[in-house]
Protein backbone atom coordinates (compact mmCIF):
# COMPACT_ATOMS: atom_id res chain seq x y z
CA UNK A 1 104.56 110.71 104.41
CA UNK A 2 105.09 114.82 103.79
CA UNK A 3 100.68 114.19 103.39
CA UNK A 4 100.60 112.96 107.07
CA UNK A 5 102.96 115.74 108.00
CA UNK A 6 100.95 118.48 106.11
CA UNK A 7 97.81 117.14 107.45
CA UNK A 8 98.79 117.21 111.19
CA UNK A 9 100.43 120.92 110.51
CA UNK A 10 97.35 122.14 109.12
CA UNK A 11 94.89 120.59 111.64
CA UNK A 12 96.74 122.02 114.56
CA UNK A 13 97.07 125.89 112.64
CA UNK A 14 93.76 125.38 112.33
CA UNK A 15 92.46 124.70 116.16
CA UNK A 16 95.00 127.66 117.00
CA UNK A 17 97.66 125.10 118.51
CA UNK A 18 100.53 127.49 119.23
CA UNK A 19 104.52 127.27 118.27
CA UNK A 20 104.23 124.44 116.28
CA UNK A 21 107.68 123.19 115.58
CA UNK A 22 109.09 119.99 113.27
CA UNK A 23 112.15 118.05 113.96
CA UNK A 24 113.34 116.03 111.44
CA UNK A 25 114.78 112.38 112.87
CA UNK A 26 115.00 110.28 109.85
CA UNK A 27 118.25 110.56 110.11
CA UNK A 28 119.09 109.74 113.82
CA UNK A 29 115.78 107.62 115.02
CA UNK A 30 114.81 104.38 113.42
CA UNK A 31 110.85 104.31 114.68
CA UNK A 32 109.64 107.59 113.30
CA UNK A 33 110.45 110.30 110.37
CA UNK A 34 109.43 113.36 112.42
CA UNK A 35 108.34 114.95 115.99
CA UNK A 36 105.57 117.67 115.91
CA UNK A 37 105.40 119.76 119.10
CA UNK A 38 102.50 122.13 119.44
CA UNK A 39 101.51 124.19 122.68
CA UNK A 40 97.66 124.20 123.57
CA UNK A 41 96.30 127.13 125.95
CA UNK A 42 95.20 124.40 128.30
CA UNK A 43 94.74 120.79 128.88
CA UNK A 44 91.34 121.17 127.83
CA UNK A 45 92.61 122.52 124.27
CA UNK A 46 95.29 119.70 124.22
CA UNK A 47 92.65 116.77 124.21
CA UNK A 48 90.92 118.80 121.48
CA UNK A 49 93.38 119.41 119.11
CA UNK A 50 95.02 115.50 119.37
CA UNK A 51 90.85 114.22 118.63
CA UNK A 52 91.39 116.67 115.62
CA UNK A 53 94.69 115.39 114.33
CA UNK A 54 93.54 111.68 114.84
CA UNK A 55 90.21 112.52 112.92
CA UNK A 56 91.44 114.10 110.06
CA UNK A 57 94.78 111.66 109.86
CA UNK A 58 92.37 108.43 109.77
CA UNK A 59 90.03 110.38 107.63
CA UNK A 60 92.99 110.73 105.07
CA UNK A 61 93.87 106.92 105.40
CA UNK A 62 95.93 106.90 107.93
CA UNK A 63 96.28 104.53 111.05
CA UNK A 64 96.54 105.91 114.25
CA UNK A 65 99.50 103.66 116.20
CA UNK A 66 98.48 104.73 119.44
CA UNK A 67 97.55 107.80 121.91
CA UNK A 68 98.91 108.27 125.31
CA UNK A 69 97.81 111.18 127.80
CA UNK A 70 94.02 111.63 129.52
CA UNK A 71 92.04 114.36 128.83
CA UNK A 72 93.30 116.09 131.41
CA UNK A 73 96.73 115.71 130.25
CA UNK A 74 99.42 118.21 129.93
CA UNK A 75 101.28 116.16 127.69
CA UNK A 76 99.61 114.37 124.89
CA UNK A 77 101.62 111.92 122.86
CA UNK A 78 99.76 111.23 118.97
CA UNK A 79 101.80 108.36 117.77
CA UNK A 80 101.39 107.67 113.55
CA UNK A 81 104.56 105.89 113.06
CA UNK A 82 105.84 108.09 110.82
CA UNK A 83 105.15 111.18 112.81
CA UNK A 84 104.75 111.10 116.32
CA UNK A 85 102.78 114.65 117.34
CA UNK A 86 103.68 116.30 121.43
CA UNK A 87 101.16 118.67 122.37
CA UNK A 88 102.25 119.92 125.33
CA UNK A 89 100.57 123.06 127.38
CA UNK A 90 102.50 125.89 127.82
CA UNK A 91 104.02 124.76 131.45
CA UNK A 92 104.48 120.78 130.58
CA UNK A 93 106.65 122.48 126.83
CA UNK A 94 108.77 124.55 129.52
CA UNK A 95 109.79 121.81 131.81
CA UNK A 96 110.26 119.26 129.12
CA UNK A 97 112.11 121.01 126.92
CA UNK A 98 111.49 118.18 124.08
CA UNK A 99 113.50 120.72 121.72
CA UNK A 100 115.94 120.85 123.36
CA UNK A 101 117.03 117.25 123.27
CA UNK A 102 116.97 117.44 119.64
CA UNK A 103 118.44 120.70 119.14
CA UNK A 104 121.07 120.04 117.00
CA UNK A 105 118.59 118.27 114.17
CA UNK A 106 116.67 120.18 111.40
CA UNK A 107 113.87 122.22 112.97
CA UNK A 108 110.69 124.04 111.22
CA UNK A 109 108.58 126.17 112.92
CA UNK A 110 105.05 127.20 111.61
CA UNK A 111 102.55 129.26 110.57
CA UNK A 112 105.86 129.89 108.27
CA UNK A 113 106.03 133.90 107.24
């Protein structure tokens, strides 16, 4: 599971997805380990960088549960059981405030310093 995990962080560093945070929930939801929430610059970028993270997830072995949001989308929902990955633009992340929901659950940000 932390190769799923690294694999999404890296693919979305990589295609320059913005304020990528991790919330653990193994301990509080029984359908999935972690949330990834990313920002894209548009909804444009969004559709991009989930295509990316499928790719490179099912290219590592990994089966994609399912995908929800057009391309148009300003919320795109990557579901991989184990980690389900928001990428949000920078207007849908404001008004949903996924975070914020969690906020009281382990949280890492990256690029890490």
């Amino acid at each position: 599971m932390a190769e799923l995990l690294e694999i999404a962080e890296k693919k979305l560093e990589e295609k320059l997805a913005e304020d990528i945070t991790v919330i653990d929930m193994r301990d509080v939801n029984p359908f999935t380990d972690y949330f990834v929430i990313a920002t894209a610059r548009n909804p444009r970028h969004a559709s991009g960088l989930a295509e990316d993270v499928i790719k490179a997830c099912e290219e590592a072995g990994y089966t994609l549960r399912t995908r929800e949001g057009s391309d148009g989308s300003t919320w795109i929902l990557v579901d991989f059981n184990e980690i389900i990955i928001h990428i949000f633009t920078d207007e849908a992340r404001s008004l949903y405030k996924l975070e914020n929901l969690w906020g009281d659950l382990p949280v890492t940000r990256y690029p890490q310093d």
